[in-house]
Protein backbone atom coordinates (compact mmCIF):
# COMPACT_ATOMS: atom_id res chain seq x y z
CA UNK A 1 111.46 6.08 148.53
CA UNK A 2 109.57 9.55 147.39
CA UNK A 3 112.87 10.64 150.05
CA UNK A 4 115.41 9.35 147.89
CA UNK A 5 113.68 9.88 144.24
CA UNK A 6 113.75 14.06 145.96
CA UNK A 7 116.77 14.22 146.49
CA UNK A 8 118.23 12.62 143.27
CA UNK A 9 116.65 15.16 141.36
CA UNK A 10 117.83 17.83 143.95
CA UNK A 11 120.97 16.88 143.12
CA UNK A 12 120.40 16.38 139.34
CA UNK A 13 119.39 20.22 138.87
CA UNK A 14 122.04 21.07 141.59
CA UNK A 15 124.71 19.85 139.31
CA UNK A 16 123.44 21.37 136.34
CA UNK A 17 122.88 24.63 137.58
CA UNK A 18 126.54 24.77 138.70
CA UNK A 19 127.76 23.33 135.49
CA UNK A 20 125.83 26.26 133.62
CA UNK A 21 127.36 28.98 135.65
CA UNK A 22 130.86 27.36 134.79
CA UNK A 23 132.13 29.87 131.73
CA UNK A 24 135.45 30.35 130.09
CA UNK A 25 137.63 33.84 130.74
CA UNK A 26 139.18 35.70 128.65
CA UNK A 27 137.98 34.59 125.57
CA UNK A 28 139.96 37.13 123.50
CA UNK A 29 143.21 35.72 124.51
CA UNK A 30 141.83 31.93 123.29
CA UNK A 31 142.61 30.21 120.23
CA UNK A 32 140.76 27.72 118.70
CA UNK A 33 142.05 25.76 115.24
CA UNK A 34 139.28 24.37 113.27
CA UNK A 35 139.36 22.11 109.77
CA UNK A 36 136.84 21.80 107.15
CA UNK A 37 135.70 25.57 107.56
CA UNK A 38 135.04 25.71 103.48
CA UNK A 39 131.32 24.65 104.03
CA UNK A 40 129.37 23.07 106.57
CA UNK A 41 129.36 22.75 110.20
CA UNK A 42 133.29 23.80 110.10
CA UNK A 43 132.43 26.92 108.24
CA UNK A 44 129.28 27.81 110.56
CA UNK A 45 131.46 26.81 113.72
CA UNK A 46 134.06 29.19 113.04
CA UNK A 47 132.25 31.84 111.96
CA UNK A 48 130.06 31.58 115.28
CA UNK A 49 133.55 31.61 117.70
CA UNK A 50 134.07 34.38 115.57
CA UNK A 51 131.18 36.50 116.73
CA UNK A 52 131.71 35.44 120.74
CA UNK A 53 135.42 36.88 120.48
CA UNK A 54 137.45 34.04 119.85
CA UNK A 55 140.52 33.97 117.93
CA UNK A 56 139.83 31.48 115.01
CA UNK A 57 142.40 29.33 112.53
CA UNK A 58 140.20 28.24 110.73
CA UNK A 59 141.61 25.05 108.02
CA UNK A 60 140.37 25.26 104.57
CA UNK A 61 140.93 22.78 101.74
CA UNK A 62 140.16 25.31 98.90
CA UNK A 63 141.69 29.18 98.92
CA UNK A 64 137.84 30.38 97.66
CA UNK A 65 136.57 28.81 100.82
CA UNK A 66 139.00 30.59 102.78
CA UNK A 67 138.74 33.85 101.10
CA UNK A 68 134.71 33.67 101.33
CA UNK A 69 135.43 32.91 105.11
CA UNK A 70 137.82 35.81 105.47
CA UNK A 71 134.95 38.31 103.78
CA UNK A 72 132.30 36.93 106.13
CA UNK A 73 134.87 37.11 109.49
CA UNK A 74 136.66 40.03 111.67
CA UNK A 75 140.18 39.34 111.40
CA UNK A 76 140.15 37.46 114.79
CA UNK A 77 139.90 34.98 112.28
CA UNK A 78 143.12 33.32 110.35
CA UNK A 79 142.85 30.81 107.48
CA UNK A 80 145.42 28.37 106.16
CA UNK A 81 144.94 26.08 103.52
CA UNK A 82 145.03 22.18 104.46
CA UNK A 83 144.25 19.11 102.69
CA UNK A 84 144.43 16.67 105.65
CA UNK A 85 145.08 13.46 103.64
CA UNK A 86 148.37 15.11 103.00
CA UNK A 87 151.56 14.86 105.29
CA UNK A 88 152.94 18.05 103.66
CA UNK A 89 149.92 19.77 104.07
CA UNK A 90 149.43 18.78 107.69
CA UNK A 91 153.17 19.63 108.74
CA UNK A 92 152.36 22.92 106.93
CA UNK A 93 149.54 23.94 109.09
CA UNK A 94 151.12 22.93 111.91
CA UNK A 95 154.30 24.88 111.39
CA UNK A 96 151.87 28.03 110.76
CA UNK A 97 149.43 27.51 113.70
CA UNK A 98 153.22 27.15 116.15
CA UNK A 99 154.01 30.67 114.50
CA UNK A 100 150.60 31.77 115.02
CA UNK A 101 149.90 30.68 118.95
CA UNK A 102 154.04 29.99 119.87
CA UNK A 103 154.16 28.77 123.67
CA UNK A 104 150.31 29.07 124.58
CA UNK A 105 149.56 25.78 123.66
């Protein structure tokens, strides 16, 4: 039993290890399109992809969150404003983010 228990969590921290080493490449060349960035966990999420390279589009209902994301960003990072309980809004953004990424989607 002691046998099988071993080799279970062999194979546990085998399959972590490897899913650890496991990393995305070229990270420049990514985008990433993110909504709610005014405040919040949107905001701190896109200005952390930010820092590791990423290229952001970051969704913001109000243009002062956007421009206080834009002041706190590189300009890796694009904002758009979207108010997603609007169609208009929502076709908007995703006409912009096809002009922004075009065929790498």
């Amino acid at each position: 039993m002691w046998v099988y228990l071993a080799v279970l969590v062999g194979l546990y921290y085998l399959l972590r290890w490897q899913r650890e080493r496991q990393v995305v490449s070229h990270l420049r060349d990514k985008y990433v399109f993110i909504t709610g960035c005014d405040s919040g966990f949107g905001n701190l999420l896109a200005r952390q992809l930010d820092l590791r390279g990423l290229r952001v589009l970051a969704a913001c209902l109000t243009e002062q969150g956007a421009q206080q994301l834009r002041k706190q960003t590189s300009d890796r990072l694009e904002t758009v404003l979207l108010d997603v309980t609007k169609t208009e809004s929502v076709a908007a953004a995703k006409e912009w983010v096809k002009e922004r990424v075009g065929d790498r989607v």
